[in-house]
N, C-alpha and C. Protein backbone atom coordinates (compact mmCIF):
# COMPACT_ATOMS: atom_id res chain seq x y z
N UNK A 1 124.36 103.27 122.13
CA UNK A 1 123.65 103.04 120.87
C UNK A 1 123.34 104.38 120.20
N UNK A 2 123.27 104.65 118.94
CA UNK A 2 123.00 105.60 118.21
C UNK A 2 121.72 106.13 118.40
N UNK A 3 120.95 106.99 117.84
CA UNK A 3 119.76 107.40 117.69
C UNK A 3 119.18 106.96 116.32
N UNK A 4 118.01 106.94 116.67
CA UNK A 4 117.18 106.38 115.17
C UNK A 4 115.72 107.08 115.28
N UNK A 5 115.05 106.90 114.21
CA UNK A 5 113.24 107.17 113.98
C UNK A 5 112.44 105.61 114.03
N UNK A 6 111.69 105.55 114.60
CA UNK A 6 110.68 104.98 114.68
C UNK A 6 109.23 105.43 114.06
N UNK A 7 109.22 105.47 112.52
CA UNK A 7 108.16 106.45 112.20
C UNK A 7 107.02 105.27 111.85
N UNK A 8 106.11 105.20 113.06
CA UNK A 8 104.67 104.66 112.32
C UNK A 8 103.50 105.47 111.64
N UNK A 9 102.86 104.78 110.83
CA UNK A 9 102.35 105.27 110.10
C UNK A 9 100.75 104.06 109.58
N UNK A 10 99.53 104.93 109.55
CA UNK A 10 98.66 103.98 109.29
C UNK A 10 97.50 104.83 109.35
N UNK A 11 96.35 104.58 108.98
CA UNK A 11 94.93 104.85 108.87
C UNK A 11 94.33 104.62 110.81
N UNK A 12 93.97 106.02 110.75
CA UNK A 12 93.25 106.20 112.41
C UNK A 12 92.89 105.58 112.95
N UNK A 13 93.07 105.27 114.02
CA UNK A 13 92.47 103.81 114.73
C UNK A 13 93.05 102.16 114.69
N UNK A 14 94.02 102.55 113.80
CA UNK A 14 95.60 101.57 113.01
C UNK A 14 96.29 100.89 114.43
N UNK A 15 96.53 101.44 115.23
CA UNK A 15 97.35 101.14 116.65
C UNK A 15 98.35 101.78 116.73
N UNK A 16 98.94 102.84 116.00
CA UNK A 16 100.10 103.45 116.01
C UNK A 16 100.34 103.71 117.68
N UNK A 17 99.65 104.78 118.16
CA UNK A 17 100.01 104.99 119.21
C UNK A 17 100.38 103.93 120.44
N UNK A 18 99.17 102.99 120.04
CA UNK A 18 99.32 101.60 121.41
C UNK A 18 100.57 100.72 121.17
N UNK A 19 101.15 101.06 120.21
CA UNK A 19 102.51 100.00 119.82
C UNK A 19 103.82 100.91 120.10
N UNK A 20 103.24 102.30 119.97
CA UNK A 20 104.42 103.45 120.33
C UNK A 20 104.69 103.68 121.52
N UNK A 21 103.41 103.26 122.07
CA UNK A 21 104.25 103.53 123.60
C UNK A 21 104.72 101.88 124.48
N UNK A 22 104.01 100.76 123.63
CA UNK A 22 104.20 99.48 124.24
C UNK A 22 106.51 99.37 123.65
N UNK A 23 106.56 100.40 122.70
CA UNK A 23 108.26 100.47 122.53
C UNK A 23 108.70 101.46 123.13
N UNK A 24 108.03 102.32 123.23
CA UNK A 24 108.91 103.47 124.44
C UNK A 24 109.51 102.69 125.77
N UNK A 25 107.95 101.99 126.49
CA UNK A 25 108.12 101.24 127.85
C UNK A 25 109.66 100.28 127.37
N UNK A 26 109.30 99.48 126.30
CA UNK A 26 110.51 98.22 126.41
C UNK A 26 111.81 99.13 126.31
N UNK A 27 112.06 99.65 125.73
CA UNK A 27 113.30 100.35 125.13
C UNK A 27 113.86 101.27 126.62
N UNK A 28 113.03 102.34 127.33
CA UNK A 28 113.40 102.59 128.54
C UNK A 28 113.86 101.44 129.32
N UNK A 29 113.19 100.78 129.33
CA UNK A 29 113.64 99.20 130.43
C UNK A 29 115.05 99.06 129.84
N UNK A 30 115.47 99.14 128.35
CA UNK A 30 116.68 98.45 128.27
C UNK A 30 117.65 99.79 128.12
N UNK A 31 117.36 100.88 129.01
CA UNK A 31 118.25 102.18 129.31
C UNK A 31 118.55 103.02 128.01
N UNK A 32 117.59 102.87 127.51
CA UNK A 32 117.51 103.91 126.65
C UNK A 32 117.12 105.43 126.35
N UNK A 33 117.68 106.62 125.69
CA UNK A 33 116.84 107.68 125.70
C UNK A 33 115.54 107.40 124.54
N UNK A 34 114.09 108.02 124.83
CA UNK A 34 113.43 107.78 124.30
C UNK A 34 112.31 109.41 124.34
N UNK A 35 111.67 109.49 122.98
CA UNK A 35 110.83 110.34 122.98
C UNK A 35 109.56 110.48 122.00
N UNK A 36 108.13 110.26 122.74
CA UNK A 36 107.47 109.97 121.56
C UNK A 36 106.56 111.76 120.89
N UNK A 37 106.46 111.15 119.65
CA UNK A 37 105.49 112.55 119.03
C UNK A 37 104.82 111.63 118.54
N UNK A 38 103.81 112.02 119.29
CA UNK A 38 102.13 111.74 118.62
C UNK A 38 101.41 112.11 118.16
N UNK A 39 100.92 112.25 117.15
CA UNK A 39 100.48 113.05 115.82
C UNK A 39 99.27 113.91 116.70
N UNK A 40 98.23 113.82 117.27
CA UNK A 40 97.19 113.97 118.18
C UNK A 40 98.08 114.96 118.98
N UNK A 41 99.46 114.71 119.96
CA UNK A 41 99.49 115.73 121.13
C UNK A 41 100.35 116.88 120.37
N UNK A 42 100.79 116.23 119.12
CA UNK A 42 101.78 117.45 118.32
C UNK A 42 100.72 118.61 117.89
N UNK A 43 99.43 118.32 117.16
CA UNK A 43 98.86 119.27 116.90
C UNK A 43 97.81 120.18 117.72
N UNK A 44 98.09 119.97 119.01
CA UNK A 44 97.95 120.70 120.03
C UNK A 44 99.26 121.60 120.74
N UNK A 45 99.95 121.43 120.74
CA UNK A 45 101.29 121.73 120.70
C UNK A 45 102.11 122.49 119.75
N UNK A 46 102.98 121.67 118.88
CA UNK A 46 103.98 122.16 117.95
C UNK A 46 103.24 122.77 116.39
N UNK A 47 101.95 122.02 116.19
CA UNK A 47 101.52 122.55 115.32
C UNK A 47 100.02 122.83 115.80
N UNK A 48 99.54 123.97 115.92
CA UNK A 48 98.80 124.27 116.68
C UNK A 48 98.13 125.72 116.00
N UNK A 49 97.13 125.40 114.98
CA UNK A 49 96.91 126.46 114.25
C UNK A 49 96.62 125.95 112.68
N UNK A 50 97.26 124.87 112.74
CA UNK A 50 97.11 123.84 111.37
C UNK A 50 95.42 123.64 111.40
N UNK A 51 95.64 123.37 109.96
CA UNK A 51 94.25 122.89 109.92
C UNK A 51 94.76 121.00 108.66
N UNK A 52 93.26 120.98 108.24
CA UNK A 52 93.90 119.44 107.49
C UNK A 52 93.80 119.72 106.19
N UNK A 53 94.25 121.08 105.67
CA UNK A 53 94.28 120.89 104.05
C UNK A 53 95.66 119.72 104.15
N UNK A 54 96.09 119.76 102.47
CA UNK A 54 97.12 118.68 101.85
C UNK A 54 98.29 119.77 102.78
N UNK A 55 98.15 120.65 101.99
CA UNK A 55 99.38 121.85 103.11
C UNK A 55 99.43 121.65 104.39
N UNK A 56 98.52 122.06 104.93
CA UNK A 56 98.60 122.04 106.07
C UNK A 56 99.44 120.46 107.06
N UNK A 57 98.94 119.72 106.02
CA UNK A 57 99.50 117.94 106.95
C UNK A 57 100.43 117.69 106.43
N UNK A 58 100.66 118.34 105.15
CA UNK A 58 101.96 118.02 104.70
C UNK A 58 103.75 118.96 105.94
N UNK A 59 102.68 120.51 106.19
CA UNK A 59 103.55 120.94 107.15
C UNK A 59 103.83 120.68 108.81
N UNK A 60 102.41 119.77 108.71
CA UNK A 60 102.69 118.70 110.60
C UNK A 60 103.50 118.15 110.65
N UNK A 61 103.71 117.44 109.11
CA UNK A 61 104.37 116.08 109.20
C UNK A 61 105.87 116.15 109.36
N UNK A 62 105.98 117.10 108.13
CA UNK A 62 107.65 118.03 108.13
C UNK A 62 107.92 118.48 109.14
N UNK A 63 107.46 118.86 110.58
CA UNK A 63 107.51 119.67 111.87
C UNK A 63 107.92 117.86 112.58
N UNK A 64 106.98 117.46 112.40
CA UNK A 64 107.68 116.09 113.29
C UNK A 64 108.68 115.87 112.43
N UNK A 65 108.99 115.41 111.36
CA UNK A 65 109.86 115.13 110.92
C UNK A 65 111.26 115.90 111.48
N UNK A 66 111.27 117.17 111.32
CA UNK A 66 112.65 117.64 111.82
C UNK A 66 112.79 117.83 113.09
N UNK A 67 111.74 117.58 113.83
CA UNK A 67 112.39 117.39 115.01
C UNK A 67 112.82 115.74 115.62
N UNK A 68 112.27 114.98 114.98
CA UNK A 68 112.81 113.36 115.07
C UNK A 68 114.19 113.56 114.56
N UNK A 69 114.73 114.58 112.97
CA UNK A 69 115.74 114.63 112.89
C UNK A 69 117.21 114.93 114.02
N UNK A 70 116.09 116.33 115.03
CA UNK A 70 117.28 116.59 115.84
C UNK A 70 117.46 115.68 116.97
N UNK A 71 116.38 114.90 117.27
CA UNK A 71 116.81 114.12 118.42
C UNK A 71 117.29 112.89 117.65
N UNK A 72 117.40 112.13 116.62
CA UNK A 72 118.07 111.50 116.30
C UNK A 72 119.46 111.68 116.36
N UNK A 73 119.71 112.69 115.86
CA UNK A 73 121.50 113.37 115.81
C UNK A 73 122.09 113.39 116.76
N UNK A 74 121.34 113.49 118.21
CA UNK A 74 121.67 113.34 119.42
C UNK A 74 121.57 111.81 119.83
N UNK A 75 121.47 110.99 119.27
CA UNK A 75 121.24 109.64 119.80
C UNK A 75 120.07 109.57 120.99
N UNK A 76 119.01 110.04 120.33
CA UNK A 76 117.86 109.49 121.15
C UNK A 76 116.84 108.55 120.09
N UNK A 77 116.18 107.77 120.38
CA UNK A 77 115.20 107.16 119.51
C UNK A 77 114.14 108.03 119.64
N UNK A 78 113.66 108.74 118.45
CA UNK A 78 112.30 109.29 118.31
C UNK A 78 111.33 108.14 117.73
N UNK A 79 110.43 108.59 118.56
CA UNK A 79 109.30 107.20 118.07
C UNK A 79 108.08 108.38 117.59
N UNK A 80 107.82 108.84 116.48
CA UNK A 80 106.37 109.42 115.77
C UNK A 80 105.17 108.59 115.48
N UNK A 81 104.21 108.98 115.57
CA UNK A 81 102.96 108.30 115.50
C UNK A 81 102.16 109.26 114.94
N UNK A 82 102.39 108.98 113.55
CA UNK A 82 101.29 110.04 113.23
C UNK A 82 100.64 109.49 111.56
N UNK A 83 99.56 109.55 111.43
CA UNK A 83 98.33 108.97 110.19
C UNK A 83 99.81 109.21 108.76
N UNK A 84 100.50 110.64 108.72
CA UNK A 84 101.43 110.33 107.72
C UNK A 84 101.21 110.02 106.20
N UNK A 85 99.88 110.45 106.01
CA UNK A 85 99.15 110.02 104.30
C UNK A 85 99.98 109.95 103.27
N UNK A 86 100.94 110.77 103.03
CA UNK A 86 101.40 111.33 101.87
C UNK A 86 102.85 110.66 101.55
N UNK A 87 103.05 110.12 100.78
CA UNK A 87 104.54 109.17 100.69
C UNK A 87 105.62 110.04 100.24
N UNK A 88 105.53 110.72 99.97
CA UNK A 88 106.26 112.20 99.28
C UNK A 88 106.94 112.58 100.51
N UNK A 89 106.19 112.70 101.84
CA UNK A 89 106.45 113.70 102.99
C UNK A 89 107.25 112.72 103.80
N UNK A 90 106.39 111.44 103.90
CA UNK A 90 107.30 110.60 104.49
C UNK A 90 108.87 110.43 103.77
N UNK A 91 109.02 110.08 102.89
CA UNK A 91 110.34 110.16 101.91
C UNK A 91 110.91 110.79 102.39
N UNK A 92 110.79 112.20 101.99
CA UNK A 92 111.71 113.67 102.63
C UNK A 92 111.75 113.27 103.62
N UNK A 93 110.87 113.00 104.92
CA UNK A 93 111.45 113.26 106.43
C UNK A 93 112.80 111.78 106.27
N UNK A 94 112.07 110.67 105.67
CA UNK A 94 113.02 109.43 105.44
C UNK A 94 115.13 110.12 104.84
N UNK A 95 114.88 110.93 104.33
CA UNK A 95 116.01 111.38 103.56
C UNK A 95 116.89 112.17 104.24
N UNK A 96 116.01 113.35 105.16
CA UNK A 96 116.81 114.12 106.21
C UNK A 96 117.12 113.59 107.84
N UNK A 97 116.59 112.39 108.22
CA UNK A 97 116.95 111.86 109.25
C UNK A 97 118.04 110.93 108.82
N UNK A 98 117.64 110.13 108.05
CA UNK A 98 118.91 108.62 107.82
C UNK A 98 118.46 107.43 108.53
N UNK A 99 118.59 107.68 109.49
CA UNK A 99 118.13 106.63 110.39
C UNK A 99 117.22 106.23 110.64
N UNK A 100 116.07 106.13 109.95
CA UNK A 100 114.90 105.92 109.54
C UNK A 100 114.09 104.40 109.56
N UNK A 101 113.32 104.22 110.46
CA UNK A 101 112.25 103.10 110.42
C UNK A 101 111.16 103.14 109.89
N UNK A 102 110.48 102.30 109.16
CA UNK A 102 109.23 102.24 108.61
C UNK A 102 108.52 101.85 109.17
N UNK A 103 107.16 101.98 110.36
CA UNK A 103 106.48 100.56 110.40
C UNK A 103 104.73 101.38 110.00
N UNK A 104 104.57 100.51 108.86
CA UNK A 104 103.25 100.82 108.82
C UNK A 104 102.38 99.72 109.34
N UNK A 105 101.00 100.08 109.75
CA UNK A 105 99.91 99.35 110.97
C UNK A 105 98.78 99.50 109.49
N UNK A 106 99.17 98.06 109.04
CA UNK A 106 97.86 97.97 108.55
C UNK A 106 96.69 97.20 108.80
N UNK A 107 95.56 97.66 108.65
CA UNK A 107 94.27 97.24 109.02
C UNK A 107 92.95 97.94 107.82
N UNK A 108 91.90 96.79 107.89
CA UNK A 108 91.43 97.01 106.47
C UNK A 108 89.92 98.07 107.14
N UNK A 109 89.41 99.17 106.11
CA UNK A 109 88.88 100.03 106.38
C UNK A 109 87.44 99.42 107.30
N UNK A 110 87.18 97.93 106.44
CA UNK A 110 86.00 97.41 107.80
C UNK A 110 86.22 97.21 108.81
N UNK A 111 87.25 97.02 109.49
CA UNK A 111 87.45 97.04 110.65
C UNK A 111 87.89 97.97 111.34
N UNK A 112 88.49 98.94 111.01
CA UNK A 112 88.55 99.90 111.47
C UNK A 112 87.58 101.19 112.15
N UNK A 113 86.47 100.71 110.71
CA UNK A 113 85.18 101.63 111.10
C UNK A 113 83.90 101.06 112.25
N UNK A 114 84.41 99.30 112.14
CA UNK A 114 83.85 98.31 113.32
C UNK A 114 84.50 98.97 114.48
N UNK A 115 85.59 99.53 114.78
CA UNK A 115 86.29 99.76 116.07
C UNK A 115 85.59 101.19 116.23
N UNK A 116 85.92 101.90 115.79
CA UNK A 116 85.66 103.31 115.75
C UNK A 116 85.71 103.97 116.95
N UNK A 117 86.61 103.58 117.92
CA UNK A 117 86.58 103.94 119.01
C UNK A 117 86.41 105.51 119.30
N UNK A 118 86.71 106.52 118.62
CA UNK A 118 86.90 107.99 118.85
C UNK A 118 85.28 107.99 118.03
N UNK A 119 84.56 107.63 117.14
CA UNK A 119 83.22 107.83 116.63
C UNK A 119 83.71 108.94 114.83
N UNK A 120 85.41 108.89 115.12
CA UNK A 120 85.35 109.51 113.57
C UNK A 120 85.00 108.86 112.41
N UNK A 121 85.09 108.01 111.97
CA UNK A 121 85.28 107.14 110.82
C UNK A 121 83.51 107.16 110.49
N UNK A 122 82.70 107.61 111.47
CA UNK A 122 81.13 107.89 111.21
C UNK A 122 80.84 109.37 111.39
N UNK A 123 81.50 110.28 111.77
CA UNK A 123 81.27 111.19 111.49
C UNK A 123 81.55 111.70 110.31
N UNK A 124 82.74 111.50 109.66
CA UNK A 124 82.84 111.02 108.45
C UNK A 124 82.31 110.66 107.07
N UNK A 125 82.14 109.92 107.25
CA UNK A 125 80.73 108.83 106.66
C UNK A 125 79.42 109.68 106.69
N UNK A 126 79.01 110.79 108.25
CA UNK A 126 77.64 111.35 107.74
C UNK A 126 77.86 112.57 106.94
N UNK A 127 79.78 112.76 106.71
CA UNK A 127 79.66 114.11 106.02
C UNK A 127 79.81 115.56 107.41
N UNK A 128 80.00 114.99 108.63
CA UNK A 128 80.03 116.01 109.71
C UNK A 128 81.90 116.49 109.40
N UNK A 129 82.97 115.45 109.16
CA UNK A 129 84.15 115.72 109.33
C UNK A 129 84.32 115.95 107.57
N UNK A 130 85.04 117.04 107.20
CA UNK A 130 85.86 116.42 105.51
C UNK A 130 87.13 116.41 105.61
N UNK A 131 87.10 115.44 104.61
CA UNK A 131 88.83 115.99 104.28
C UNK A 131 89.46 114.54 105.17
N UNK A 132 88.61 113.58 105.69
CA UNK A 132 89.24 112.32 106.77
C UNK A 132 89.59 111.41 106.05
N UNK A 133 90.97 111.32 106.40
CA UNK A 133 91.94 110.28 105.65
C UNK A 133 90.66 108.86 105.80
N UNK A 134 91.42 108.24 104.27
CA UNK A 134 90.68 106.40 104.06
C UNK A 134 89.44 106.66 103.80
N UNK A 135 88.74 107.83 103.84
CA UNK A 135 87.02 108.30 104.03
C UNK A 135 87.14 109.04 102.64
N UNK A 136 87.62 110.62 102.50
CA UNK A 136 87.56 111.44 101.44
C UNK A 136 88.71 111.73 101.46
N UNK A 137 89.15 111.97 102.00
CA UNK A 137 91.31 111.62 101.35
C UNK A 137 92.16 110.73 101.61
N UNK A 138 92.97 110.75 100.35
CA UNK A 138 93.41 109.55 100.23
C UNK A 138 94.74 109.02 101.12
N UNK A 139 94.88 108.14 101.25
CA UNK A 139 96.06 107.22 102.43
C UNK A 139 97.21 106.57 101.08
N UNK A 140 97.89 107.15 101.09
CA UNK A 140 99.13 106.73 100.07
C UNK A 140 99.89 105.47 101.32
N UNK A 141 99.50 103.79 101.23
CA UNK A 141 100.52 103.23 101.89
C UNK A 141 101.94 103.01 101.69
N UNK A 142 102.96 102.54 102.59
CA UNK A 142 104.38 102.21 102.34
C UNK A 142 103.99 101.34 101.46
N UNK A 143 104.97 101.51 100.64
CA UNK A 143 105.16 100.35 99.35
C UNK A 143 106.19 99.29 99.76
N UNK A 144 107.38 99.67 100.75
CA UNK A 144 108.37 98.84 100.73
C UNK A 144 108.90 99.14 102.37
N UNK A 145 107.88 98.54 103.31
CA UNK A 145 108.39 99.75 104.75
C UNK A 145 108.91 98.63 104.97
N UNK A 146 110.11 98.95 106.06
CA UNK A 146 111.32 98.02 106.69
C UNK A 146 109.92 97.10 108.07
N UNK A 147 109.17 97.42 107.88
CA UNK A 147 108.49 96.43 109.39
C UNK A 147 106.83 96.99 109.06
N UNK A 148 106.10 95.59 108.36
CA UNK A 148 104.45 95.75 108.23
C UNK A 148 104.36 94.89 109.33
N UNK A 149 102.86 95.36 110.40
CA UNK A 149 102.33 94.50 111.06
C UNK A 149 100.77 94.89 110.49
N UNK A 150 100.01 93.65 110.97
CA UNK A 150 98.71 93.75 111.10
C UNK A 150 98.02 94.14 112.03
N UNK A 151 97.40 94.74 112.25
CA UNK A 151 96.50 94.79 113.93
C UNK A 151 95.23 94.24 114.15
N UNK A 152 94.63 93.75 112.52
CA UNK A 152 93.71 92.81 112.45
C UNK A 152 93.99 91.62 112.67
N UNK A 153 95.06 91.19 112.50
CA UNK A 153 95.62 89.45 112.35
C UNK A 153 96.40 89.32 113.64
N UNK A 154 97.10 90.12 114.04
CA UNK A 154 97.91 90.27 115.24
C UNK A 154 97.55 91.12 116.25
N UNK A 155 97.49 90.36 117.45
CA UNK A 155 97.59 91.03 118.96
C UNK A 155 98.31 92.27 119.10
N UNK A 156 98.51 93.09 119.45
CA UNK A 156 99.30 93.98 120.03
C UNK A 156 100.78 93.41 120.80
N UNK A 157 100.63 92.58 121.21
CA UNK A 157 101.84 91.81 121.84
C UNK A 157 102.48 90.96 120.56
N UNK A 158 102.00 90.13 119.96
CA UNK A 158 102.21 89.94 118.80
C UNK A 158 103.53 90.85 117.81
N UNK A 159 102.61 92.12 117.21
CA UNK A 159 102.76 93.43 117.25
C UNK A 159 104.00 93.68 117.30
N UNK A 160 104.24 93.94 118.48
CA UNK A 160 105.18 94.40 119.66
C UNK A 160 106.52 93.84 119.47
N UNK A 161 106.41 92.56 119.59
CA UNK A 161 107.43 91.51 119.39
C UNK A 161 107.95 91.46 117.90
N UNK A 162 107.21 91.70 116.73
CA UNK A 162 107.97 92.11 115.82
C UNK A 162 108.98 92.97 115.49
N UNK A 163 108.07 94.34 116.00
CA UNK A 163 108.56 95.33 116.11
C UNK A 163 110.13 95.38 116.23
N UNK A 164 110.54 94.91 117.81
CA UNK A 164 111.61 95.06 118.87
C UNK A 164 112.65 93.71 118.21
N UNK A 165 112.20 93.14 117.98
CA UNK A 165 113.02 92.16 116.97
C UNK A 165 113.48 92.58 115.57
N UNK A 166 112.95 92.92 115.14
CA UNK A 166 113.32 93.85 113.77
C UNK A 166 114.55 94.40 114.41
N UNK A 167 114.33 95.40 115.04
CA UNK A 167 115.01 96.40 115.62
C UNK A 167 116.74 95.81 116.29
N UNK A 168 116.08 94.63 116.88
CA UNK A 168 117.27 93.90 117.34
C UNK A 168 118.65 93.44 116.03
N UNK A 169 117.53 93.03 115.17
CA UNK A 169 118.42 92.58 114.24
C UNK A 169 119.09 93.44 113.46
N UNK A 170 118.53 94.84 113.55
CA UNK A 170 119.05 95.97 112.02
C UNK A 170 120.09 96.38 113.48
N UNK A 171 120.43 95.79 115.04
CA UNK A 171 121.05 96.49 115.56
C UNK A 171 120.77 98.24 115.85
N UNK A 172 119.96 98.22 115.87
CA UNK A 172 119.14 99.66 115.95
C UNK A 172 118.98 99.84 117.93
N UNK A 173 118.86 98.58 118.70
CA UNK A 173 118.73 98.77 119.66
C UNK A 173 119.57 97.41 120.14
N UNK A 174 119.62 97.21 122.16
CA UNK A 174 120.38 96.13 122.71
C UNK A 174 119.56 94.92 122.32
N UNK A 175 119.77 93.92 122.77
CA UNK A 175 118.65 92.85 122.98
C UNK A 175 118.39 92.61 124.43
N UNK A 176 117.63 92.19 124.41
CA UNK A 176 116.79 92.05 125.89
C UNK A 176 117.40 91.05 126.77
N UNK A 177 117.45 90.90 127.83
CA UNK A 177 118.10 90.24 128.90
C UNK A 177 117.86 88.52 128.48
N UNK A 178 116.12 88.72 127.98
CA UNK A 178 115.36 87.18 128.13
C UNK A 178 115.25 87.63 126.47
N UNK A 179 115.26 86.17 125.75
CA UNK A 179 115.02 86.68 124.09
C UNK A 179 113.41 86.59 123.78
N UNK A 180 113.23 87.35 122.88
CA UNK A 180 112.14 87.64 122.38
C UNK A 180 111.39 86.30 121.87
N UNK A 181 110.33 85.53 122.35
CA UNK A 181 109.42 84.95 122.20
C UNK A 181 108.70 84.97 120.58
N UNK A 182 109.49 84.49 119.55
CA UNK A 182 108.45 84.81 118.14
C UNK A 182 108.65 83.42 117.47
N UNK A 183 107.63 83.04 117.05
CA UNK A 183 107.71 82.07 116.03
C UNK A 183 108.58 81.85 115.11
N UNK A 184 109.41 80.82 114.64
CA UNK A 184 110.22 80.32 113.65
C UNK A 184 110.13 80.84 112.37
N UNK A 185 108.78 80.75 111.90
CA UNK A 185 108.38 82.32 110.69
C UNK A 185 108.23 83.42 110.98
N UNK A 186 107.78 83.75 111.78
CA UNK A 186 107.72 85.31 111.97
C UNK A 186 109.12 85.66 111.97
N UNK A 187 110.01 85.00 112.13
CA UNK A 187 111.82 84.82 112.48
C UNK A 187 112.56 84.73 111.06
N UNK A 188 112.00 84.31 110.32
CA UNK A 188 112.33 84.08 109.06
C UNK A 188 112.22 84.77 108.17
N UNK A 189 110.66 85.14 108.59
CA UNK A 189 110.06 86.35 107.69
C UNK A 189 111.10 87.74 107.71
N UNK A 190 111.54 88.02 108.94
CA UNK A 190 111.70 89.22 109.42
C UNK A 190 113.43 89.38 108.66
N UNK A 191 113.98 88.25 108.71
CA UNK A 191 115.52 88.03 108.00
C UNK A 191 115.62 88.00 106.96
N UNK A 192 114.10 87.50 106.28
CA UNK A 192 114.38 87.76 104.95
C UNK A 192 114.06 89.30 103.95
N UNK A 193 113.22 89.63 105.08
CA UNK A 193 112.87 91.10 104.97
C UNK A 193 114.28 91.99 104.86
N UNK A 194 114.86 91.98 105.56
CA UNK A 194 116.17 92.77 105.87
C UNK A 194 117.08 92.33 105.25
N UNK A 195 117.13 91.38 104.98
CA UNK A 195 118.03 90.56 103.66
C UNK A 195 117.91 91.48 102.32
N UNK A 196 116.34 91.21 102.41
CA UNK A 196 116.02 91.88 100.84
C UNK A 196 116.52 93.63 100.63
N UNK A 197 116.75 94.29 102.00
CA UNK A 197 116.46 95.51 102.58
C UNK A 197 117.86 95.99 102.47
N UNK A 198 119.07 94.97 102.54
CA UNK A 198 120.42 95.00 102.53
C UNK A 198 120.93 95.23 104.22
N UNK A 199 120.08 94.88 105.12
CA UNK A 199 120.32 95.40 106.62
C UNK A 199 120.97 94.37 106.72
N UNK A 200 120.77 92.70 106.27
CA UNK A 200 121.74 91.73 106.75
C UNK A 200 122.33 91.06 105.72
């Protein structure tokens, strides 16, 4: 199989990461190369010195971006997980890979700040953090991404199963030994999505 991007994208606390690695696991199972960048371990790492002006995230994002490019070229699936605000940046990285997935994780800002599992979305809020995406800067969403899930409306398994089905169908990956478990609409939905998308 070729290499592709898996670029999620969503407001903090969205599920990016818990869906990025619930497709790393499936995709290894079906002998795949796989590699994730996570917006969180990249800027400890590859970008490491950044701070969160517009520049600055605009140059994280471009850093994951070209390197999803080179492991794409090699036929590995890069899977990125990273907040991704700016539709401009996403585009460009969309333009120099090719092989490009959309999935944005949307979830609405009350619930998100109900979860708040890390305590940002209130630090935030007292004015301790600036500059925090959905809070005081702004979250430009996909307008037209190849795969929306909810994480308010849908399980993670749920989720999941979209995901890898999408994927099945754009032929982006094998199919699974046992077939994917999804509802008759969610099945429909997803064909007509890619229909509209020119994938089928």
């Amino acid at each position: 199989m070729k290499g592709f991007t898996l670029w999620f994208t969503g407001l903090s606390g969205s599920g990016k990461s818990t869906l990025a690695r619930g497709v790393e696991q499936e995709l290894r199972r079906r002998g795949m190369k796989v590699e994730i960048l996570d917006g969180d371990v990249v800027r400890t790492n590859l970008s490491k010195g950044l701070g969160f002006s517009k520049e600055d995230r605009d140059t994280n994002i471009r850093r994951i971006g070209f390197v999803c490019h080179l492991l794409t070229r090699n036929d590995v699936v890069a899977i990125a997980a990273a907040i991704s605000p700016y539709k401009a940046i996403r585009d460009e990285n969309r333009k120099m890979i090719g092989r490009f997935v959309e999935v944005y994780c949307e979830c609405s800002l009350d619930e998100l700040e109900r979860r708040d599992v890390k305590g940002m979305y209130k630090k935030a809020r007292a004015g301790e953090i600036k500059g925090f995406t959905g809070v005081d800067d702004p979250y430009e969403a996909p307008v037209n991404p190849e795969i929306r899930i909810n994480s308010e409306t849908q399980s993670p398994e749920e989720s999941l199963a979209v995901i890898l089905r999408t994927l099945e169908l754009m032929n982006h990956i094998p199919p699974a030994p046992e077939a994917i478990e999804i509802p008759a609409d969610e099945e429909a939905k997803i064909r007509n999505k890619l229909k509209e998308l020119g994938y089928l």
